[in-house]
PDB file of N, CA and C in Angstrom:
ATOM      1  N   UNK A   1      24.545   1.239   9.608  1.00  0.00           N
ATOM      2  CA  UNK A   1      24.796   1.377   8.190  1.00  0.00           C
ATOM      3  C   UNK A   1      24.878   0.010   7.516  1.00  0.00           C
ATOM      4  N   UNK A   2      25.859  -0.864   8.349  1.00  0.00           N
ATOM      5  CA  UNK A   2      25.899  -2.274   7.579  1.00  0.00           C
ATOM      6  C   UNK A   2      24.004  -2.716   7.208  1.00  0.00           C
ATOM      7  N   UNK A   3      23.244  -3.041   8.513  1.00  0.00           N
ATOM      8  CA  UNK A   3      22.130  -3.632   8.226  1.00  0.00           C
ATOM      9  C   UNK A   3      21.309  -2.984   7.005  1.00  0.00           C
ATOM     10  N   UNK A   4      21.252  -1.723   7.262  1.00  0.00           N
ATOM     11  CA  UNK A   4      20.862  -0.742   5.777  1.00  0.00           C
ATOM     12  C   UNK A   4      21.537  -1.333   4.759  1.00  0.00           C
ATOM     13  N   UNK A   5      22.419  -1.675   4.620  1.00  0.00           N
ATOM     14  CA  UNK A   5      22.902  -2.069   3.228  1.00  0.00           C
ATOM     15  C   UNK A   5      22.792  -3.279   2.937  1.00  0.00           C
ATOM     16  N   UNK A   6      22.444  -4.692   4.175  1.00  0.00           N
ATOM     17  CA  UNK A   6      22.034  -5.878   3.592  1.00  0.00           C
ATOM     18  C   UNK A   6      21.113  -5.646   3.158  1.00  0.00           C
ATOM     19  N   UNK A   7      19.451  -5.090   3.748  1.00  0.00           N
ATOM     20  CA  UNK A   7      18.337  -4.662   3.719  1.00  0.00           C
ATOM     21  C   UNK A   7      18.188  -4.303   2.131  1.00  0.00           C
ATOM     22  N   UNK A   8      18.901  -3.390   1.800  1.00  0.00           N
ATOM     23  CA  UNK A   8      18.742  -2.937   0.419  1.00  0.00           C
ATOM     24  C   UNK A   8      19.355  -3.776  -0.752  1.00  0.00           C
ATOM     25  N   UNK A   9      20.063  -4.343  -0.152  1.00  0.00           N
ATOM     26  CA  UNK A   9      20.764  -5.924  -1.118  1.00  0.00           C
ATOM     27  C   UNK A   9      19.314  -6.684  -1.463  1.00  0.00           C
ATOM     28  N   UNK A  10      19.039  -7.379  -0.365  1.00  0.00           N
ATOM     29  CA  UNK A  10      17.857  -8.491  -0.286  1.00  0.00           C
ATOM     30  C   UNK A  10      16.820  -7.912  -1.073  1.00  0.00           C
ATOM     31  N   UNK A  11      16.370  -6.530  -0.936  1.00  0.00           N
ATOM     32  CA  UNK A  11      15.117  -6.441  -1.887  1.00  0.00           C
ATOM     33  C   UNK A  11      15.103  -6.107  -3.258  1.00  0.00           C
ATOM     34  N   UNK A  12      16.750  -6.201  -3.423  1.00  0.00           N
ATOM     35  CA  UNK A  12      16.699  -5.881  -5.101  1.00  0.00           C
ATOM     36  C   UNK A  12      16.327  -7.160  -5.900  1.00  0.00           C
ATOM     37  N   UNK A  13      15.905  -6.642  -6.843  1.00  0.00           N
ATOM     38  CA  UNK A  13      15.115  -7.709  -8.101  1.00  0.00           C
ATOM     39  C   UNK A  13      16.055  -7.734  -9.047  1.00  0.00           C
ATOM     40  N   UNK A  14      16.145  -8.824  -9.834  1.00  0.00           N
ATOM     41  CA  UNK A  14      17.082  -9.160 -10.468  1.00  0.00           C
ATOM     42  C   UNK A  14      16.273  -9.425 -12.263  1.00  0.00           C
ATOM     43  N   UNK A  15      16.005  -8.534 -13.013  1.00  0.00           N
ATOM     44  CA  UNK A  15      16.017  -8.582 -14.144  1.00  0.00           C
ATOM     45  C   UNK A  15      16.356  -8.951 -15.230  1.00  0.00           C
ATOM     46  N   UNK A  16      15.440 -10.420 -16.121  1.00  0.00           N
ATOM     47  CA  UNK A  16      16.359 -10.968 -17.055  1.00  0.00           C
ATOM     48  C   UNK A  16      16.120 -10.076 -18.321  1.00  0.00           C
ATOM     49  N   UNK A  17      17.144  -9.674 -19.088  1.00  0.00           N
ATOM     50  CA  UNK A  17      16.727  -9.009 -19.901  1.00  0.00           C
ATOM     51  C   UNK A  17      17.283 -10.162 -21.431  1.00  0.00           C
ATOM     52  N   UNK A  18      16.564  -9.490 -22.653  1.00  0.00           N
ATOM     53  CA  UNK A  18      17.038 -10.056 -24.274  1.00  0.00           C
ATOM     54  C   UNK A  18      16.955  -9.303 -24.608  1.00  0.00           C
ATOM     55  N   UNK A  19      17.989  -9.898 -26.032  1.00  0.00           N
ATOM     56  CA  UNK A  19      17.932  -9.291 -27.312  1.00  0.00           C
ATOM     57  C   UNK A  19      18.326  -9.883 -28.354  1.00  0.00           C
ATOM     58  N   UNK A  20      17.855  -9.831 -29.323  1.00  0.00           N
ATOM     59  CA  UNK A  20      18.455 -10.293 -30.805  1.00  0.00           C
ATOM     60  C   UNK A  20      19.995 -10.760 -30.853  1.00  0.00           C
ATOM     61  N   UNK A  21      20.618 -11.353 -30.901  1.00  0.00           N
ATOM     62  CA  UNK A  21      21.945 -11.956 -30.870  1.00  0.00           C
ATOM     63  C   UNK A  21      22.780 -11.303 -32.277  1.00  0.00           C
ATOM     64  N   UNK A  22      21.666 -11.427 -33.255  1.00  0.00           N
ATOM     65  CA  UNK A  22      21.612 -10.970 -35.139  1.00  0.00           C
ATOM     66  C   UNK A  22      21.788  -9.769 -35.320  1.00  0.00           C
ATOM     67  N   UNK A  23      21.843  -9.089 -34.076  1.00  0.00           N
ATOM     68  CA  UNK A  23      21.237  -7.385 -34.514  1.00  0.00           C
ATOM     69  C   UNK A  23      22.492  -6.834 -34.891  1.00  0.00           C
ATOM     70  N   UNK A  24      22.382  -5.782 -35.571  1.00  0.00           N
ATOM     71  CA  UNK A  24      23.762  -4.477 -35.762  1.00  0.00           C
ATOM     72  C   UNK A  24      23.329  -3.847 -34.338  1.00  0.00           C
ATOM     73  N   UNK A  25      22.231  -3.891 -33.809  1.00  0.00           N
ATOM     74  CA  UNK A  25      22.003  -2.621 -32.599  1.00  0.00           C
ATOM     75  C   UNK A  25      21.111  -3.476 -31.692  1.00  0.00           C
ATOM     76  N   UNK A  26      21.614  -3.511 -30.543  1.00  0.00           N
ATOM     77  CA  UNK A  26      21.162  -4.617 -29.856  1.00  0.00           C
ATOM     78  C   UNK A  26      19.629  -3.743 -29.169  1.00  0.00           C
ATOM     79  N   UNK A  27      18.538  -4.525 -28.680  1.00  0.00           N
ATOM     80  CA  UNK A  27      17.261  -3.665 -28.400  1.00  0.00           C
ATOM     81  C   UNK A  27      16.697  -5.053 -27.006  1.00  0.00           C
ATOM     82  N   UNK A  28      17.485  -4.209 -25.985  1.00  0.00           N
ATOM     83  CA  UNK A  28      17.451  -4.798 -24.557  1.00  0.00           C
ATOM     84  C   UNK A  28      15.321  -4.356 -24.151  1.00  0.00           C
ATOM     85  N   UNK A  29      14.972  -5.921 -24.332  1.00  0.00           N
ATOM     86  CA  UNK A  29      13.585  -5.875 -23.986  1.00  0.00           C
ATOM     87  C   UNK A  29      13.218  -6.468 -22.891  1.00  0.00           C
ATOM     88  N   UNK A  30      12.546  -6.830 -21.399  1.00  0.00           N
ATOM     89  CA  UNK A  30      12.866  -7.210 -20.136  1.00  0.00           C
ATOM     90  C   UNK A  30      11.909  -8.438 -20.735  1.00  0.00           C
ATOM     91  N   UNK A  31      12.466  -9.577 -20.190  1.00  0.00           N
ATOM     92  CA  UNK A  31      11.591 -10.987 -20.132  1.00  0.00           C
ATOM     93  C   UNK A  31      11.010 -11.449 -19.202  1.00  0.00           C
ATOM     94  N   UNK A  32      12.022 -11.519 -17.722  1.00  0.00           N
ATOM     95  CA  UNK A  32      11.210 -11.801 -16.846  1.00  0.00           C
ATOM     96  C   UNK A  32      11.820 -11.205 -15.650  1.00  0.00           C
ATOM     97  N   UNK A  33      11.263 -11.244 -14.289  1.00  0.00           N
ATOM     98  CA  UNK A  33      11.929 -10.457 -13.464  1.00  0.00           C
ATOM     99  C   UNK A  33      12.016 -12.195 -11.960  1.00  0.00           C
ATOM    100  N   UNK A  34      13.412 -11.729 -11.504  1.00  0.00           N
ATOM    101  CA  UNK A  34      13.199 -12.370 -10.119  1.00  0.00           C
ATOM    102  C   UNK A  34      13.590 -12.082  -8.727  1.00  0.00           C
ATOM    103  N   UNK A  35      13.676 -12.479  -7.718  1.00  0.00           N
ATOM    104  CA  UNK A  35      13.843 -12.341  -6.222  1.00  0.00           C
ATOM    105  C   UNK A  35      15.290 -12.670  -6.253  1.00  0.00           C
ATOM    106  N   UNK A  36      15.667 -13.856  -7.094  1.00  0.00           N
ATOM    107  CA  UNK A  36      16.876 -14.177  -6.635  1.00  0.00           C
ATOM    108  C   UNK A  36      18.064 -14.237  -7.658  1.00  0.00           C
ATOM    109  N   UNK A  37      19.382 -13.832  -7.795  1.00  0.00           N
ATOM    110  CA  UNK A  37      20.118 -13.617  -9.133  1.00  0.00           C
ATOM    111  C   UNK A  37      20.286 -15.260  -9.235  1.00  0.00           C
ATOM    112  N   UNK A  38      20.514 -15.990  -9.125  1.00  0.00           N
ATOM    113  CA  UNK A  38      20.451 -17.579  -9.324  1.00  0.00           C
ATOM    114  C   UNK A  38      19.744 -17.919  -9.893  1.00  0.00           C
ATOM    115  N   UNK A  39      18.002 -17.848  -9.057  1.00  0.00           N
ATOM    116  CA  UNK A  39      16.894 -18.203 -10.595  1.00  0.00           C
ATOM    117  C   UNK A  39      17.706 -17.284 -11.538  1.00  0.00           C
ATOM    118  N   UNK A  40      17.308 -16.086 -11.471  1.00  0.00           N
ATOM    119  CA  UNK A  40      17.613 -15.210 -13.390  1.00  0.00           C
ATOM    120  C   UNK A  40      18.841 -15.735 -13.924  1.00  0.00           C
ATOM    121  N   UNK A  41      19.721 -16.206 -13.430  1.00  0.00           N
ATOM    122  CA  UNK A  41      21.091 -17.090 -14.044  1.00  0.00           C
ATOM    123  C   UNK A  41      20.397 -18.416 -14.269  1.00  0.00           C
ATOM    124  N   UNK A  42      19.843 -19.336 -13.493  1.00  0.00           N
ATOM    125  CA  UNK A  42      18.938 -20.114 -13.993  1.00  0.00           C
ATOM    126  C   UNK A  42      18.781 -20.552 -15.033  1.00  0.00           C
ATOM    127  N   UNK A  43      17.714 -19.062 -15.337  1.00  0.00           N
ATOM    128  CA  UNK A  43      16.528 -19.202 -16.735  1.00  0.00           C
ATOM    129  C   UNK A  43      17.399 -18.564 -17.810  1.00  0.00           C
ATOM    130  N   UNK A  44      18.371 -18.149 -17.768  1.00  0.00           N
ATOM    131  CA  UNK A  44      18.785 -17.449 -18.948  1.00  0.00           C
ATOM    132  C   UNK A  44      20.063 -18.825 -19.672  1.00  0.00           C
ATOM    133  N   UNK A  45      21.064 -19.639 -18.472  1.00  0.00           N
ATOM    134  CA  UNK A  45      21.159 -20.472 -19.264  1.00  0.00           C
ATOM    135  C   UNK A  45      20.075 -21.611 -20.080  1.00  0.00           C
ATOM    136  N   UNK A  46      19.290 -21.843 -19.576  1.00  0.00           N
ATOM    137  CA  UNK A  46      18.163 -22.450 -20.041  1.00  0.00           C
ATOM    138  C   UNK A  46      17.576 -22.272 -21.206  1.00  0.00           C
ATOM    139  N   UNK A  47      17.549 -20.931 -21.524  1.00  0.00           N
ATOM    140  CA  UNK A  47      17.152 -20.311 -22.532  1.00  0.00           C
ATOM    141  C   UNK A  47      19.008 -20.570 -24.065  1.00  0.00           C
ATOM    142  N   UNK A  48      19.867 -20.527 -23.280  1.00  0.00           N
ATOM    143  CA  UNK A  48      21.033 -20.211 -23.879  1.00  0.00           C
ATOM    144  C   UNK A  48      21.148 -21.503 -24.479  1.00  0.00           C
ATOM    145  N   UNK A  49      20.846 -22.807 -23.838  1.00  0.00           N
ATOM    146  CA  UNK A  49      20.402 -24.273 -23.734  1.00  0.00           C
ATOM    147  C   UNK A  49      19.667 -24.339 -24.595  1.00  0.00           C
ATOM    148  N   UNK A  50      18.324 -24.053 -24.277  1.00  0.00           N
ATOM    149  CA  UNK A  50      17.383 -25.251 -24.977  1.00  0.00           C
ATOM    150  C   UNK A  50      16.390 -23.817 -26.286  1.00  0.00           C
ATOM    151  N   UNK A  51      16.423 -22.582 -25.891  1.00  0.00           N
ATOM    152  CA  UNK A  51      15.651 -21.932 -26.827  1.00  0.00           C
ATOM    153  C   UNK A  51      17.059 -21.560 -28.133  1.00  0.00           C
ATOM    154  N   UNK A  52      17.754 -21.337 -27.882  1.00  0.00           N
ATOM    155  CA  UNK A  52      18.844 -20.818 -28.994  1.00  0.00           C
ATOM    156  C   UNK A  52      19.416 -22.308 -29.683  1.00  0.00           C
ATOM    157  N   UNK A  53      19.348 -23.036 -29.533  1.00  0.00           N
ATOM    158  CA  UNK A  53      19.741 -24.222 -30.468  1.00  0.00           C
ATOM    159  C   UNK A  53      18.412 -24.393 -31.597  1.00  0.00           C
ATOM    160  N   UNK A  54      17.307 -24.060 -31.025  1.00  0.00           N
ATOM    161  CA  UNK A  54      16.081 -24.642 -31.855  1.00  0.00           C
ATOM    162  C   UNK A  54      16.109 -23.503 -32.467  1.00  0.00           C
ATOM    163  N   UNK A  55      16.841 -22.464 -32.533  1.00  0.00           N
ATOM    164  CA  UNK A  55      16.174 -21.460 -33.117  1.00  0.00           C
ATOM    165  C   UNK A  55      17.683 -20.370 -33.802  1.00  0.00           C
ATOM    166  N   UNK A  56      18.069 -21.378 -34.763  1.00  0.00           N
ATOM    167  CA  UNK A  56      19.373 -20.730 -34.961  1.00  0.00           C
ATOM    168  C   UNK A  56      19.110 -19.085 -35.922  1.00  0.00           C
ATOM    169  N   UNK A  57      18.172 -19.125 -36.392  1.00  0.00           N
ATOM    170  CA  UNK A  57      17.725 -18.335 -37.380  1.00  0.00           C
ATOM    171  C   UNK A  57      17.812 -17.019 -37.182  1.00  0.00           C
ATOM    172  N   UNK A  58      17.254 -16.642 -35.304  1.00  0.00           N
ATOM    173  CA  UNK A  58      16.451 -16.050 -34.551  1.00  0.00           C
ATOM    174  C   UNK A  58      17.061 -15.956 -33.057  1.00  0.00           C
ATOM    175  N   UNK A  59      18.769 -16.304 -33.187  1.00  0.00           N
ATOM    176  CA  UNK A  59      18.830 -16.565 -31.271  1.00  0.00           C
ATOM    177  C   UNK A  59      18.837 -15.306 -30.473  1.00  0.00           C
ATOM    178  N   UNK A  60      18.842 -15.289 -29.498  1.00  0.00           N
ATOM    179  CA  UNK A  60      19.259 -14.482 -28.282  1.00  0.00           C
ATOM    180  C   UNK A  60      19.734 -14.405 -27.389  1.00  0.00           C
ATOM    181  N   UNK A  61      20.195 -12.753 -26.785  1.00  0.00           N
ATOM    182  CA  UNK A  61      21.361 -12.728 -26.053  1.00  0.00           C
ATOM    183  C   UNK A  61      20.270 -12.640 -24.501  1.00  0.00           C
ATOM    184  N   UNK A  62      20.788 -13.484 -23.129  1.00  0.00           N
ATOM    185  CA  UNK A  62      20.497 -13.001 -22.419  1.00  0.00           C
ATOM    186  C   UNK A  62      21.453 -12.380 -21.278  1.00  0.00           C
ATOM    187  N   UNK A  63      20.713 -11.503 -20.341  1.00  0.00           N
ATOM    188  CA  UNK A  63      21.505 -10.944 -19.423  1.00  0.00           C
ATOM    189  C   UNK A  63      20.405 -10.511 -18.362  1.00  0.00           C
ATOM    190  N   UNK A  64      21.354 -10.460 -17.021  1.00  0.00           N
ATOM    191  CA  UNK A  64      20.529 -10.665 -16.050  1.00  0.00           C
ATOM    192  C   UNK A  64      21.326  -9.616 -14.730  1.00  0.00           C
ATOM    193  N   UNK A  65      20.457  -8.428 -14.669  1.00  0.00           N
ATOM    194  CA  UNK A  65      21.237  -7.452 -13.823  1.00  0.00           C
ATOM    195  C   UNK A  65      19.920  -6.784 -12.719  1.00  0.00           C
ATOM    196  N   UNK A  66      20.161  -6.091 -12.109  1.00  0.00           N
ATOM    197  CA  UNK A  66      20.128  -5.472 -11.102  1.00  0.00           C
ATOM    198  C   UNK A  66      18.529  -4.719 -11.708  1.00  0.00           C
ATOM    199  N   UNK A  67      17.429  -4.656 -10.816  1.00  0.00           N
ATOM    200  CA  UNK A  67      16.156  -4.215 -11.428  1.00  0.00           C
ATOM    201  C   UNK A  67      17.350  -2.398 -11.508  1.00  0.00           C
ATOM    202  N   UNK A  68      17.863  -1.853 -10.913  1.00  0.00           N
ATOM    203  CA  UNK A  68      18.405  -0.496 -11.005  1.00  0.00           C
ATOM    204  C   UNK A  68      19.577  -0.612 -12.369  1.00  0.00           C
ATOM    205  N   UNK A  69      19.734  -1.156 -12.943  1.00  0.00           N
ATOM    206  CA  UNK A  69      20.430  -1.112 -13.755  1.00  0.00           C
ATOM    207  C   UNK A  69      19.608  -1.215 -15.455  1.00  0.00           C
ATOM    208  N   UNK A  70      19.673  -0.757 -16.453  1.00  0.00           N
ATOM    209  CA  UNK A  70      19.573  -0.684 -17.371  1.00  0.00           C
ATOM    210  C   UNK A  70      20.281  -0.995 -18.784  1.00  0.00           C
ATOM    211  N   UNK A  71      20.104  -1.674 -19.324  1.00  0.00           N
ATOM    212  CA  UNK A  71      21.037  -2.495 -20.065  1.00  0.00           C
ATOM    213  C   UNK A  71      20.985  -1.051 -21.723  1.00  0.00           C
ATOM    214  N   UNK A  72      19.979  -0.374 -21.455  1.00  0.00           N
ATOM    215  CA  UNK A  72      19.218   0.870 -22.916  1.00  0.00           C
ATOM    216  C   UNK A  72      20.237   1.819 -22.647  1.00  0.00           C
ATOM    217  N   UNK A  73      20.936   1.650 -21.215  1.00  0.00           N
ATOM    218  CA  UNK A  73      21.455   3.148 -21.011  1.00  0.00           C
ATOM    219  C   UNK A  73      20.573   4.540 -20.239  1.00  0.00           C
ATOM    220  N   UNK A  74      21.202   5.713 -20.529  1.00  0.00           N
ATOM    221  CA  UNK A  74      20.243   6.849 -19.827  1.00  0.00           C
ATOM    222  C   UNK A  74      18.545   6.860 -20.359  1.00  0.00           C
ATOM    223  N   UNK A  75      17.864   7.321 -19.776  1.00  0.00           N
ATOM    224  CA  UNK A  75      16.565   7.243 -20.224  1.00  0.00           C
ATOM    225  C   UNK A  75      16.017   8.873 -20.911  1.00  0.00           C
ATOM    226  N   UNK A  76      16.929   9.513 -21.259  1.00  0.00           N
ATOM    227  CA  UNK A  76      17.094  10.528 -22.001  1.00  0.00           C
ATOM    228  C   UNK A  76      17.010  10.092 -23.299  1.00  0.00           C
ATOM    229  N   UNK A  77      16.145  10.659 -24.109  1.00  0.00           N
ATOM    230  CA  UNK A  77      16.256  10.429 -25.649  1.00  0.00           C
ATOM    231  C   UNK A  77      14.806   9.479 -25.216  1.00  0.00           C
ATOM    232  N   UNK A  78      14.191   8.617 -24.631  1.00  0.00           N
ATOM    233  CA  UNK A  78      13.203   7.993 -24.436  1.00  0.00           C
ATOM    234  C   UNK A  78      12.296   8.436 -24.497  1.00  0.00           C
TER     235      UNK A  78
END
């Protein structure tokens, strides 16, 4: 059981997701996907860094979860 459950650790993908920072209703759109939650923590401060200062007008939120996780919620109503 343990090895089953590293096994299924290691191949999860780690999903950076955005959205509008500005919004009344936030609209979680996927940006990029990775192997490892470190890169996607990575690139999202990076983004928190160097794209949201240049772009005060226009910033965004990022977040970075589990390819099984969904930031939209149920996929009912979709």
């Amino acid at each position: 059981m343990l090895t089953w459950a590293a096994t299924a650790s290691a191949e999860c993908a780690w999903v950076l997701w955005q959205s509008p920072l500005k919004s009344s209703m936030p609209r979680w759109e996927i940006l990029e996907a990775y192997q490892v939650k470190a890169e996607c923590d990575k690139r999202a401060e990076s983004i928190d860094r160097d794209f949201n200062p240049r772009h005060p007008k226009a910033p965004i939120e990022t977040l970075c979860l589990p390819d099984t996780v969904d930031p939209r919620g149920p996929k009912a109503g979709r």
